[in-house]
Protein backbone atom coordinates (compact mmCIF):
# COMPACT_ATOMS: atom_id res chain seq x y z
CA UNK A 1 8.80 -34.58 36.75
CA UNK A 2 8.82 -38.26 37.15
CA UNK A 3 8.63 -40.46 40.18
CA UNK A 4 5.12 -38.36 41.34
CA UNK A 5 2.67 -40.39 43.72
CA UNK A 6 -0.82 -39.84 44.69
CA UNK A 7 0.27 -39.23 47.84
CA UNK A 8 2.39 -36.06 46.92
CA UNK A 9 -0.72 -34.39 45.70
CA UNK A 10 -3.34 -32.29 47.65
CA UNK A 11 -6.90 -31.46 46.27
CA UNK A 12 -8.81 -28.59 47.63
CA UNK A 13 -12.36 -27.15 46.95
CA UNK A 14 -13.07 -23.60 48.20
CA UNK A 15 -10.13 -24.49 50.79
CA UNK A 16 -11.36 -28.30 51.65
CA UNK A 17 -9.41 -30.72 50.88
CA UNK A 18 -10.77 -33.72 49.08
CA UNK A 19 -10.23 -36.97 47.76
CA UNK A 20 -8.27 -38.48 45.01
CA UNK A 21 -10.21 -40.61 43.41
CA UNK A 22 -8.06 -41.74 40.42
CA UNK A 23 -4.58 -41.15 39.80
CA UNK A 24 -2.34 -42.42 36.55
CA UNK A 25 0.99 -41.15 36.00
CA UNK A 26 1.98 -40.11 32.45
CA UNK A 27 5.16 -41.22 31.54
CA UNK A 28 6.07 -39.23 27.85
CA UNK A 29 8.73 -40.36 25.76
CA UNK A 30 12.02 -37.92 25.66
CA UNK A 31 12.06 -36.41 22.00
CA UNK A 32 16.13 -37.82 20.61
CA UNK A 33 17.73 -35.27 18.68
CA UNK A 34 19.61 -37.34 16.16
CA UNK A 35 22.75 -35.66 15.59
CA UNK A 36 24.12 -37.69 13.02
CA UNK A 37 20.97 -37.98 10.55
CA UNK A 38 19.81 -35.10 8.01
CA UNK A 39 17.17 -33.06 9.30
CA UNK A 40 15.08 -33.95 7.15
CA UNK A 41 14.64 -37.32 8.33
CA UNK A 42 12.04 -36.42 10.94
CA UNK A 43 10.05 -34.47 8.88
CA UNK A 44 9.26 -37.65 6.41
CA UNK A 45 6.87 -40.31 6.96
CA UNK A 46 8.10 -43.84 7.22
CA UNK A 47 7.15 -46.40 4.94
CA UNK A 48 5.91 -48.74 7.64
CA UNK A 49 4.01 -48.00 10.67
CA UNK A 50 2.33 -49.16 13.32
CA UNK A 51 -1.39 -48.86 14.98
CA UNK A 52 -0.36 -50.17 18.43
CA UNK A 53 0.67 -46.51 19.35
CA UNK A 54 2.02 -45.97 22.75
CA UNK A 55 -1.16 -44.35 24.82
CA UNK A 56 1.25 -41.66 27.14
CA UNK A 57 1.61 -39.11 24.11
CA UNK A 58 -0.21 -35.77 24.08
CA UNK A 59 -3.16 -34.85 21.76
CA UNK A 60 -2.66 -31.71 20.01
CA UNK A 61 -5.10 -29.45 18.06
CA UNK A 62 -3.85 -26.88 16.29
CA UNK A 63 -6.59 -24.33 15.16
CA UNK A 64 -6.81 -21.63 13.16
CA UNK A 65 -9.05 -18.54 13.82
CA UNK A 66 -11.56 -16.68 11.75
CA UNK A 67 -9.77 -13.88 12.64
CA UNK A 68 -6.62 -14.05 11.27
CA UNK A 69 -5.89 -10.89 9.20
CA UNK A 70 -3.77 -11.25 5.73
CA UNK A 71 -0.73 -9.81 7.43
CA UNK A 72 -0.95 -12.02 10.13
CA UNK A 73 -1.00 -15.17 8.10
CA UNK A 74 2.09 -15.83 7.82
CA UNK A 75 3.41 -15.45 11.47
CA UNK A 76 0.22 -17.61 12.74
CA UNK A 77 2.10 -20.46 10.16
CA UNK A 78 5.03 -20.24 11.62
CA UNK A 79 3.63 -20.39 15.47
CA UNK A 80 1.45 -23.61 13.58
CA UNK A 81 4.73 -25.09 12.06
CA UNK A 82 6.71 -24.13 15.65
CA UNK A 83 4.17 -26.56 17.44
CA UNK A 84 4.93 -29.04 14.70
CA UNK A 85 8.65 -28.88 15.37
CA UNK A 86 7.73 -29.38 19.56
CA UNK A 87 5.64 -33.01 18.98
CA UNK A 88 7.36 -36.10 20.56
CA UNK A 89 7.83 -39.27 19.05
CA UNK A 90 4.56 -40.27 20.43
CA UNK A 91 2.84 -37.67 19.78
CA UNK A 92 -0.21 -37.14 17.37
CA UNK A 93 -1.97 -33.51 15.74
CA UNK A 94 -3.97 -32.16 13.84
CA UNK A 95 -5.25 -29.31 12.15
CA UNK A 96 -8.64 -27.84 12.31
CA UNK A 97 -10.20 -24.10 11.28
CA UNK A 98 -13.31 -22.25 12.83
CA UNK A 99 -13.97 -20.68 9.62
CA UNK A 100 -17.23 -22.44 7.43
CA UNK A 101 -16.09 -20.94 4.20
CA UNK A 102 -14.71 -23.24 1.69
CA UNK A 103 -11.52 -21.71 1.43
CA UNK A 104 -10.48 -21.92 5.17
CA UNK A 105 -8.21 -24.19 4.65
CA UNK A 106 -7.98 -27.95 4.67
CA UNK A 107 -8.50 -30.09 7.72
CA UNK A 108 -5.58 -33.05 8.81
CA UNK A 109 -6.81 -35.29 11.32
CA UNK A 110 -4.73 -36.96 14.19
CA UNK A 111 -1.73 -37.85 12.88
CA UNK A 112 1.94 -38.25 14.09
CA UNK A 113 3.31 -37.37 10.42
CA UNK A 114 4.67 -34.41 10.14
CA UNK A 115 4.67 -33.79 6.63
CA UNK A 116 0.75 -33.68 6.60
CA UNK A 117 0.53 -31.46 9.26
CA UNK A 118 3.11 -29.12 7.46
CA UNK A 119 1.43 -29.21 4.06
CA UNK A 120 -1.88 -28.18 5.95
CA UNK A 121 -0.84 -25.75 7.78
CA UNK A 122 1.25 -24.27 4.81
CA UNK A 123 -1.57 -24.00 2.59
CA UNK A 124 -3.80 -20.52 2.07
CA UNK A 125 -6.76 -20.17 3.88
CA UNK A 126 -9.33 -17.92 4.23
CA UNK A 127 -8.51 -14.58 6.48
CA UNK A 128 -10.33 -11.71 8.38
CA UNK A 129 -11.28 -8.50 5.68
CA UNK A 130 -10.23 -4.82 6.78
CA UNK A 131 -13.35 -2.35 7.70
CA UNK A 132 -13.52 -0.06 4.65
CA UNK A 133 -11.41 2.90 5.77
CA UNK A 134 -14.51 5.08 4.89
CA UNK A 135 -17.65 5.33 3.38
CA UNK A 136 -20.91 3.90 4.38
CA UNK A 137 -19.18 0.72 6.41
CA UNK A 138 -16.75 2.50 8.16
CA UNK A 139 -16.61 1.35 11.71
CA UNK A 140 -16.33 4.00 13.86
CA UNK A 141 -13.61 2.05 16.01
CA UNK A 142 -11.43 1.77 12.53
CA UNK A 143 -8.92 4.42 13.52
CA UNK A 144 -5.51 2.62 12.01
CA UNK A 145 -7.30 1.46 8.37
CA UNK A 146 -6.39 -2.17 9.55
CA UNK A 147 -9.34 -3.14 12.00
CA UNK A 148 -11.16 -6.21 11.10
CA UNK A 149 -14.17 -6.53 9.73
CA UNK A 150 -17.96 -7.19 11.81
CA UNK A 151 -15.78 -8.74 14.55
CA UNK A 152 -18.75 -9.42 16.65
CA UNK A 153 -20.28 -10.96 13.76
CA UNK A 154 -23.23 -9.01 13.64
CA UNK A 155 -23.56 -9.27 9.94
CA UNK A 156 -21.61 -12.38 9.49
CA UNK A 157 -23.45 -15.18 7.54
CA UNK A 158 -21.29 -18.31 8.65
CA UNK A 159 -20.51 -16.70 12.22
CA UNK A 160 -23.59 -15.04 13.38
CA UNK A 161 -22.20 -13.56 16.55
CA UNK A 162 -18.99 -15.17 16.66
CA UNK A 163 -20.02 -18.74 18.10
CA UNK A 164 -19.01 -20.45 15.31
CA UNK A 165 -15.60 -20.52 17.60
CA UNK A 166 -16.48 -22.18 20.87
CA UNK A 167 -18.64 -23.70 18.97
CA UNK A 168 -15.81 -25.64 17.30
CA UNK A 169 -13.71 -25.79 20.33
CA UNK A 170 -16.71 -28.12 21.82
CA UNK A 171 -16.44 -30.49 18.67
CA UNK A 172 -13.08 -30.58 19.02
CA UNK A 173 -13.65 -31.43 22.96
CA UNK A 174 -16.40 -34.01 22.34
CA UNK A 175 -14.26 -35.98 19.63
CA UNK A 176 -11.01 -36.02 22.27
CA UNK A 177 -13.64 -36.85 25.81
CA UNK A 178 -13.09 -40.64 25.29
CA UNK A 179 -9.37 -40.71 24.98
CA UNK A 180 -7.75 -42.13 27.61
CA UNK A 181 -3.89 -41.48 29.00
CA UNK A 182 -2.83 -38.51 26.72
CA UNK A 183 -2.72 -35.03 27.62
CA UNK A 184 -5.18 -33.08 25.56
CA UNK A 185 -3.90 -29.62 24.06
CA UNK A 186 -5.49 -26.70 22.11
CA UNK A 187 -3.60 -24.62 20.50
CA UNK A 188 -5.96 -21.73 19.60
CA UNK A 189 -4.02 -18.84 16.88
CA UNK A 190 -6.02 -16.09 16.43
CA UNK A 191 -7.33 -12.19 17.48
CA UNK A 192 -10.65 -12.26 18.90
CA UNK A 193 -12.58 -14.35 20.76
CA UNK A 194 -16.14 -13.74 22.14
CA UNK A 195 -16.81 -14.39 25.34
CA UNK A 196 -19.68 -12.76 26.74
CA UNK A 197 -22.04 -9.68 25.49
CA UNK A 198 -24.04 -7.51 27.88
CA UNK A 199 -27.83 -6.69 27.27
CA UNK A 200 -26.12 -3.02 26.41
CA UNK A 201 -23.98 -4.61 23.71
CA UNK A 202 -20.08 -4.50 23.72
CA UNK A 203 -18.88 -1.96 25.85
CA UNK A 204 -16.45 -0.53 22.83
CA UNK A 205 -19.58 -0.07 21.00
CA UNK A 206 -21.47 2.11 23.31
CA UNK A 207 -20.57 6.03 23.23
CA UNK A 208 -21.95 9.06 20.82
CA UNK A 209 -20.37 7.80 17.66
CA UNK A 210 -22.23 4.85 17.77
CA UNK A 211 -26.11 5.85 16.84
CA UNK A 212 -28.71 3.77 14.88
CA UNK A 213 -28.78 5.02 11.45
CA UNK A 214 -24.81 6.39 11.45
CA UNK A 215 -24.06 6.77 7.64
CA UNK A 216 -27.17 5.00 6.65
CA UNK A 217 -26.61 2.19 8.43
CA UNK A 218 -27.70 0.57 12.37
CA UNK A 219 -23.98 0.38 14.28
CA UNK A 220 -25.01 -0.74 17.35
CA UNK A 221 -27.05 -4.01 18.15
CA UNK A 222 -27.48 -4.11 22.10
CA UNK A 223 -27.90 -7.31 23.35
CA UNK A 224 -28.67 -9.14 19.99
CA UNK A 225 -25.66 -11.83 20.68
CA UNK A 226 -25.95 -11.89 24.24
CA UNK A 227 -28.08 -15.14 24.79
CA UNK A 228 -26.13 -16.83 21.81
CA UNK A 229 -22.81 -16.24 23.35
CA UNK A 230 -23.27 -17.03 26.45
CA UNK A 231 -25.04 -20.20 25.73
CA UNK A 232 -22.44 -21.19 23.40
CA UNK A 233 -19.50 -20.39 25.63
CA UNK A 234 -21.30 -22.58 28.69
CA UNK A 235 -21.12 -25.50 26.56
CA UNK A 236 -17.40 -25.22 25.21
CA UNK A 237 -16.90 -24.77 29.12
CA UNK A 238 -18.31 -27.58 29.67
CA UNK A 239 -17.51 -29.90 27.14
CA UNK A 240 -13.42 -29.05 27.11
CA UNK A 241 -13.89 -29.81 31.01
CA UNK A 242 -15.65 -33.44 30.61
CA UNK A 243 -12.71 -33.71 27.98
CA UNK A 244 -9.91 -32.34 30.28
CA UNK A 245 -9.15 -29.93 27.13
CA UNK A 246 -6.73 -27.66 27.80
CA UNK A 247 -6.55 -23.83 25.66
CA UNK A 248 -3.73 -21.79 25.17
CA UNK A 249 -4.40 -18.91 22.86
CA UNK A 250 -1.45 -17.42 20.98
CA UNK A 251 -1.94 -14.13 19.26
CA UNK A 252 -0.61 -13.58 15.69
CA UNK A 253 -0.66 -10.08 16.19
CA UNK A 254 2.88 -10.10 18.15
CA UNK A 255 3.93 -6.59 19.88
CA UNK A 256 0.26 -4.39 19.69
CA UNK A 257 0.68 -1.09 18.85
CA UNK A 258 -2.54 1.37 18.15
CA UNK A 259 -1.21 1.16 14.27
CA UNK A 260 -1.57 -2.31 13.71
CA UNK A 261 -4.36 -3.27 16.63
CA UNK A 262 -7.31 -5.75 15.05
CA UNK A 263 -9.20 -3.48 16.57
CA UNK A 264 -8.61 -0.14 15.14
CA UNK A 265 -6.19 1.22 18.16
CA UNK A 266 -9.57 1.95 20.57
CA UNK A 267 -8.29 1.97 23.94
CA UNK A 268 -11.43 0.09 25.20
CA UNK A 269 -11.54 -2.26 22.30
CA UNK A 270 -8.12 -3.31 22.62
CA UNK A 271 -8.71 -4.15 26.44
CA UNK A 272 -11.95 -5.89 25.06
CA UNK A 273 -9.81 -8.31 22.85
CA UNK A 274 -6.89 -8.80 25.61
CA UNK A 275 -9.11 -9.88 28.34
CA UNK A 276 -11.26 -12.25 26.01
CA UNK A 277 -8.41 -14.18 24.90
CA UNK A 278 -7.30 -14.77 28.51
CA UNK A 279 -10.72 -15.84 29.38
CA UNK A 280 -10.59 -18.29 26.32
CA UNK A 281 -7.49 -19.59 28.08
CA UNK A 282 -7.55 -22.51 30.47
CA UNK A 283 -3.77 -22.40 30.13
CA UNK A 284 -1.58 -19.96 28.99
CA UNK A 285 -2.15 -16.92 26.77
């Protein structure tokens, strides 16, 4: 909507209104559909370019999730590669991974060439593991043979608890704080997200199947992540709102059925997972 003035907004704070102390319009470039050029003319770099980059394009992050499962892989690509297809001609991405493992995937910084951004997001990376449908790690929760592994982390060596996410997501916020005149975007594909654990633990975790010592082995760990996460989530908070970061989470998953939930087809899990990825979202889920 062009044409906007400071004057045509309002600002109010617990229903006072306050003042506007800056105000810069954003004028983005319309993205030209070139009818009479192959398609694949966008898609290729160009064999000159330019650093004096017009400042009103957006920022976009596109990241990758931990919990991606094998058969979600693919469609999370294609919602990666469906961003790709969106950028304007002033425009830059990249492509980033909460995962630590060395075969999460390649990295792309910034970048307004498409091609890169493709051939990252294209590539194999690494992807949630299934509970064990039975036997000593069976998680109680596992009802549909396709849960996901430790998704609280619990036993997780490069995710203790799950912050390695906002974690990342306040990296990605600090490197983005300084930039001046784009819209900043996160584009957050994945299944779970942790935002908060009570001093009980995870209320899908509480109940009589879960007892210390279940098939030789301690299911339930109240309040062990509690501190971490919440101290962890604060600072994403605070750092994507310094940066004026804005998260919308897309879930791989597509239509959720209890056969091929993340989280085993538990009722209260499956609520668990919903509302955490709208709380992740500053935007739209």
């Amino acid at each position: 909507m062009r044409g906007l003035t400071q004057s045509d907004f309002t600002i109010l704070e617990d229903g006072k209104a306050r003042p506007i102390v800056a105000f810069v319009p954003v004028e983005l470039a319309e993205a030209t559909q070139e009818q009479t050029s192959a398609a694949w003319v966008r898609d290729v770099a160009p064999d000159v370019i330019t650093n004096r980059a017009r400042p009103e394009g957006r920022l976009v992050v596109i990241m990758f999730d931990w919990s991606i499962r094998f058969e979600d892989q693919l469609l999370a690509q294609r919602i990666g590669k469906a961003a790709v297809d969106q950028l304007g001609p002033d425009d830059l991405a990249a492509v980033v991974f909460t995962s630590a493992f060395a075969n999460s995937g390649m990295p792309q910084n910034f970048t307004a060439d498409r091609a890169r951004l493709q051939a990252a997001i294209n590539q194999p990376f690494a992807v949630a593991l299934h509970n064990p449908p039975y036997g000593p790690g069976h998680d109680p929760r596992n009802g549909n043979g396709v849960m996901i592994d430790d998704p609280e982390g619990y036993e997780s060596g490069d995710c203790h608890c799950r912050v390695c996410v906002p974690e990342t997501i306040s990296r990605v916020a600090d490197a983005v704080r300084d930039v001046q005149g784009r819209r900043k975007t996160l584009l957050f594909i994945g299944t779970y997200f942790r935002t908060n654990e009570p001093l009980s633990g995870p209320q899908s975790r509480q109940g009589p199947q879960f007892k210390p010592g279940l098939n030789g082995r301690q299911v339930i760990y109240p309040g062990e992540c509690s501190a971490q996460v919440t101290s962890a989530r604060e600072k994403m908070q605070r750092a994507t709102s310094l940066a004026n970061l804005t998260i919308h989470t897309i879930d791989p998953v597509g239509v959720e059925t209890d056969m091929n939930s993340p989280m085993g087809g538990s009722g209260v899990a499956l609520r668990e997972r919903q509302d955490e990825l709208r709380a992740l979202a500053q935007g739209r889920t």
